[in-house]
Protein backbone atom coordinates (compact mmCIF):
# COMPACT_ATOMS: atom_id res chain seq x y z
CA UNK A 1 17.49 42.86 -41.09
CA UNK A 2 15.96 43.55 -44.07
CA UNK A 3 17.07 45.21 -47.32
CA UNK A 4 14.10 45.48 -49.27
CA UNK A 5 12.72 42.17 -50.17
CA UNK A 6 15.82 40.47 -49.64
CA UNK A 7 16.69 38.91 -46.24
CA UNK A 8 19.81 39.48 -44.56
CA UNK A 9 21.91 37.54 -41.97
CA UNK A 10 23.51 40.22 -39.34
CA UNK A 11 26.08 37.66 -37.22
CA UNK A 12 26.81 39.03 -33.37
CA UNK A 13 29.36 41.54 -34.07
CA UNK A 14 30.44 41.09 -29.72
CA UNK A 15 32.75 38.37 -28.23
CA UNK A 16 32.57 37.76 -24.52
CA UNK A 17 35.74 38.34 -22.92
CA UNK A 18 35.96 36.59 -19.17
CA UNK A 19 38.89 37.60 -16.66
CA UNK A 20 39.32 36.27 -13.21
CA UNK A 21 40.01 38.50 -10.63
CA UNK A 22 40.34 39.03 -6.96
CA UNK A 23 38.57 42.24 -5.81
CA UNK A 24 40.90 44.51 -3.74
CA UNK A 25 44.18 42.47 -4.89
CA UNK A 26 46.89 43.43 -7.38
CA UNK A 27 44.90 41.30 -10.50
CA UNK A 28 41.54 43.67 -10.12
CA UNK A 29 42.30 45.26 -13.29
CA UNK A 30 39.18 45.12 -14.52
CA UNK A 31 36.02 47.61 -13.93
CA UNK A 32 32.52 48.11 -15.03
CA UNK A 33 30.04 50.81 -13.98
CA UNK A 34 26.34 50.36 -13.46
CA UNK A 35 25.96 51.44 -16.97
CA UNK A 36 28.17 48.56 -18.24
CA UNK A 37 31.19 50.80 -19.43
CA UNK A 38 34.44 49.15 -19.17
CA UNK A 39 37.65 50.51 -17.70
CA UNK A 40 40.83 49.20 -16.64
CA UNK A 41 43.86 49.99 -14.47
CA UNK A 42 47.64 49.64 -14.39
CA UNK A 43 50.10 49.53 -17.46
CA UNK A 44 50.98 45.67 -17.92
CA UNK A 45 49.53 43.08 -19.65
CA UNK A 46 45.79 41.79 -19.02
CA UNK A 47 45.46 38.22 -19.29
CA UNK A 48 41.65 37.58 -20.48
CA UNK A 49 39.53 35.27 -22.26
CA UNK A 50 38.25 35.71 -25.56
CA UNK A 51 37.24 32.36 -26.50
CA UNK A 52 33.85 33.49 -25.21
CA UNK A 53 34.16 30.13 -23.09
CA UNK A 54 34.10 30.59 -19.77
CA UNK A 55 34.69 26.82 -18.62
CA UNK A 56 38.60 27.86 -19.13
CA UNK A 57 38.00 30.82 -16.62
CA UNK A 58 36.15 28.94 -13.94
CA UNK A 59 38.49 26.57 -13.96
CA UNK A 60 41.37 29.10 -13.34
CA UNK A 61 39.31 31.03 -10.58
CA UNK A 62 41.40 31.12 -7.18
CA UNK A 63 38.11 30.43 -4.73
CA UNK A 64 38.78 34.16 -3.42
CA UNK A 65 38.36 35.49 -7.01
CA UNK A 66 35.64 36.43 -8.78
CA UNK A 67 35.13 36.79 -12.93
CA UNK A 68 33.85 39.86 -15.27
CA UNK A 69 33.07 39.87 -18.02
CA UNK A 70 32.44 41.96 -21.14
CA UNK A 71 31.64 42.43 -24.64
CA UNK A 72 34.07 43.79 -27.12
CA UNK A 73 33.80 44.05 -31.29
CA UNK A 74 34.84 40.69 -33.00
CA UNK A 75 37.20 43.10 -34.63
CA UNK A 76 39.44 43.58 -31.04
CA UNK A 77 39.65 39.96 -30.80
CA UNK A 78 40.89 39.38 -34.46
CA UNK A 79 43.55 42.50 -34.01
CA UNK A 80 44.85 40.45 -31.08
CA UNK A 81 44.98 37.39 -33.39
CA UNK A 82 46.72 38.89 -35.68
CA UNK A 83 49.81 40.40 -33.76
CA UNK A 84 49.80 37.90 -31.18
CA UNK A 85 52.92 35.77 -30.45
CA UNK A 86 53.95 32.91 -28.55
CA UNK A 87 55.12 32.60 -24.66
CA UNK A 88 58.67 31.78 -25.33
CA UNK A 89 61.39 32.83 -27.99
CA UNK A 90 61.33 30.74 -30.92
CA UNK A 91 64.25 28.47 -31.46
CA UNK A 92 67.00 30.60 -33.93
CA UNK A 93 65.63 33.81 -32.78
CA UNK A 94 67.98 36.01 -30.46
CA UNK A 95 66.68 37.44 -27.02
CA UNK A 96 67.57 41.02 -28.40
CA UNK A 97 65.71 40.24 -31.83
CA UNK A 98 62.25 38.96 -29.12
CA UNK A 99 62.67 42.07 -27.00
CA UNK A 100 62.43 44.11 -30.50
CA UNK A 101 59.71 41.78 -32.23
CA UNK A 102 57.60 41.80 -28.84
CA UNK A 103 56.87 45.17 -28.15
CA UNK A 104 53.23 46.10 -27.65
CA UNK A 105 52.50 42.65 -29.38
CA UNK A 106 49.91 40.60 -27.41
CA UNK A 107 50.64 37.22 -25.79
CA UNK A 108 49.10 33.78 -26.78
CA UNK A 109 48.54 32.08 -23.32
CA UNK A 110 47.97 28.34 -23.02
CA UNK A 111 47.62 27.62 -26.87
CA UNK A 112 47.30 23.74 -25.88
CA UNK A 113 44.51 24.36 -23.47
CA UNK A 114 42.14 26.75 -25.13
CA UNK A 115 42.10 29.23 -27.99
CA UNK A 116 41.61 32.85 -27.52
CA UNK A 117 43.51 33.36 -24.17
CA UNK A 118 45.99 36.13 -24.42
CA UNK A 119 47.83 38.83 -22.99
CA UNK A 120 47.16 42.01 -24.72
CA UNK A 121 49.85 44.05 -23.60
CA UNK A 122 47.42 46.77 -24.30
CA UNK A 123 48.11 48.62 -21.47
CA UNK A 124 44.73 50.19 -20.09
CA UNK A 125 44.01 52.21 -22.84
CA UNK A 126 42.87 50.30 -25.52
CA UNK A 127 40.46 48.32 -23.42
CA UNK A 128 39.04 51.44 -21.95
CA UNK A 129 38.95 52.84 -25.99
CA UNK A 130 36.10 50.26 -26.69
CA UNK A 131 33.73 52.08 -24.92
CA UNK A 132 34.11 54.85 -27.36
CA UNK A 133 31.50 55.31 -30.20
């Protein structure tokens, strides 16, 4: 991009999420049209990749599953990063204080294996909401 004379670096603004998924069984949560809009179904938690690796995926693949993927603003992915929280209760908190603390928050899943896997417990919505202008 150019601003008059001066050159400009525009970075990829999109992060390729990956999910595994078997089509027809409970964890196809994930759909995309022929024109490449996103939607998604059910109310829990979606585990995906955002690492825009998709070794981790592949790996994780049942051999009856199959993976989608999708492009969502750099922004989503640094939203999750930012409210995200572990697995398990830390150590000193109580399990009434987690329940309280973990509402709506995203999940970090397998922090020792890869970055960038979570558990948005965004319900449907908010990845169907990236499709919106």
């Amino acid at each position: 991009m150019l601003a008059g004379a001066t050159p400009i670096l525009v970075h990829n603004c999109n992060v390729t999420v990956y999910r595994a998924q078997r089509a027809g069984g409970h964890s196809e949560r994930i759909h995309i049209d022929a024109d490449g809009n996103v939607s998604a179904s059910g109310d829990a938690m979606i585990h995906v990749n955002m690492s825009g690796n998709i070794e981790h995926t592949e790996a994780f693949r049942g051999s009856e599953s199959q993976i989608v993927a999708f492009d969502v603003p750099k922004s989503f992915l640094d939203d999750v990063r930012a409210a995200a929280i572990g697995q398990r209760r830390p150590k000193g908190m109580s399990r009434r204080e987690w329940n309280i603390d973990s509402v709506g928050r995203p999940q970090i899943d397998d922090p020792k294996v890869a970055a960038d896997l979570a558990g948005p417990r965004s319900k449907a919505r908010d990845i169907q909401n990236l499709n919106q202008p």
